[in-house]
Protein backbone atom coordinates (compact mmCIF):
# COMPACT_ATOMS: atom_id res chain seq x y z
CA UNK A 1 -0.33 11.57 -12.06
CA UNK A 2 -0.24 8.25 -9.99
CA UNK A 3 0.23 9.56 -7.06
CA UNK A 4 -2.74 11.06 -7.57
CA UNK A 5 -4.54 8.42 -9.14
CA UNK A 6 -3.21 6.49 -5.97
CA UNK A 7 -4.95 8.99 -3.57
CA UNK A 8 -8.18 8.74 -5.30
CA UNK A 9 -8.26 4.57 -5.21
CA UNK A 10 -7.72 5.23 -1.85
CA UNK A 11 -9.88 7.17 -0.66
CA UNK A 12 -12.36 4.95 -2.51
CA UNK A 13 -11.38 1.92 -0.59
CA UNK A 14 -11.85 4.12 3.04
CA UNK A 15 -15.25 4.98 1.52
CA UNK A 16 -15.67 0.91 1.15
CA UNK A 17 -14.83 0.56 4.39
CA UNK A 18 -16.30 3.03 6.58
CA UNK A 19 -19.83 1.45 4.22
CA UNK A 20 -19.09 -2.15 5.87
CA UNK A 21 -18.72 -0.56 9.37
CA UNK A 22 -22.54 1.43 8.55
CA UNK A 23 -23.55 -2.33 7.14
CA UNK A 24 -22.04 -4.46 10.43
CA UNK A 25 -23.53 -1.87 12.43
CA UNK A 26 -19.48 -1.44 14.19
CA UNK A 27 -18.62 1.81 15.70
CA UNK A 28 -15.78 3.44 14.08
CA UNK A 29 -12.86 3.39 15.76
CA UNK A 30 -12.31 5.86 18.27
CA UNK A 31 -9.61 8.30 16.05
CA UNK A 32 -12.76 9.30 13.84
CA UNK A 33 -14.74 10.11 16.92
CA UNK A 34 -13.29 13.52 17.27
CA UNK A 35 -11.90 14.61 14.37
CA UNK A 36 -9.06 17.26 14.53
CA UNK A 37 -9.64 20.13 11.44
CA UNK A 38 -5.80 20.76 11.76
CA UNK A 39 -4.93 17.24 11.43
CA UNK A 40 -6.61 17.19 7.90
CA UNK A 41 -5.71 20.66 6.89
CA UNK A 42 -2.16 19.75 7.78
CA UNK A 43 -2.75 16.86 5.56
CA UNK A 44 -3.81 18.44 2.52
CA UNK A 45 -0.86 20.93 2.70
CA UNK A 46 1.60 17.95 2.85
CA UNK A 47 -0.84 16.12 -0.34
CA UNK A 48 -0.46 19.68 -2.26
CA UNK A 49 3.05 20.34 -1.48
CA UNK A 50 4.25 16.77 -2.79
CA UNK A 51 2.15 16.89 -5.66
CA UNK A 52 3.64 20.35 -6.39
CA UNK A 53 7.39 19.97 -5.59
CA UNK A 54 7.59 16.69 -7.32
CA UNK A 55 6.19 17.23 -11.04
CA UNK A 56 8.51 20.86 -10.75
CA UNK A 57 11.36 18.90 -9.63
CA UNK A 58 11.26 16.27 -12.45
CA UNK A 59 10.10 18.31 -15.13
CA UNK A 60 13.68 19.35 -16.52
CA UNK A 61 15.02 21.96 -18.79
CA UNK A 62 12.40 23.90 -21.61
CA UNK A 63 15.59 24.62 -23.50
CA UNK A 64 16.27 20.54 -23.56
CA UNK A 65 14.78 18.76 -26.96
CA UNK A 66 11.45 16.33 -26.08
CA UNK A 67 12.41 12.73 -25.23
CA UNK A 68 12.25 10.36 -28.77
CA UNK A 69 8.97 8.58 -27.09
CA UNK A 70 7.35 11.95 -27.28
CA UNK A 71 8.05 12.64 -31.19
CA UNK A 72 5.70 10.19 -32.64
């Protein structure tokens, strides 16, 4: 959940950015001139796969009793 939460800040604060760059009137700089559609899709595999693996890997045993903080 923050991870995600993290990711969604952050793509908040690029969106704040590439705003003052429209503002200034700056060019962008010259890695979002041509864009690669692997580069992202490669991205969003490694974004799904972490926030997949992660949760699954933590998550423990269903046959183990819910933690005290979880009773109330």
């Amino acid at each position: 959940m923050l991870l995600a939460s993290g990711l969604i800040a952050g793509e908040a604060l690029v969106g704040l950015l590439f705003a003052f760059f429209a503002v200034m009137e700056w060019r962008y700089p010259l890695i979002f001139e041509h864009p690669s559609f692997l580069v992202s899709l490669l991205v969003f595999v490694v974004v799904a796969i972490v926030l997949i693996r992660v949760p699954l890997k933590n998550a423990g045993s269903p046959d183990e009793p819910a933690p005290p903080s979880a009773m109330f």
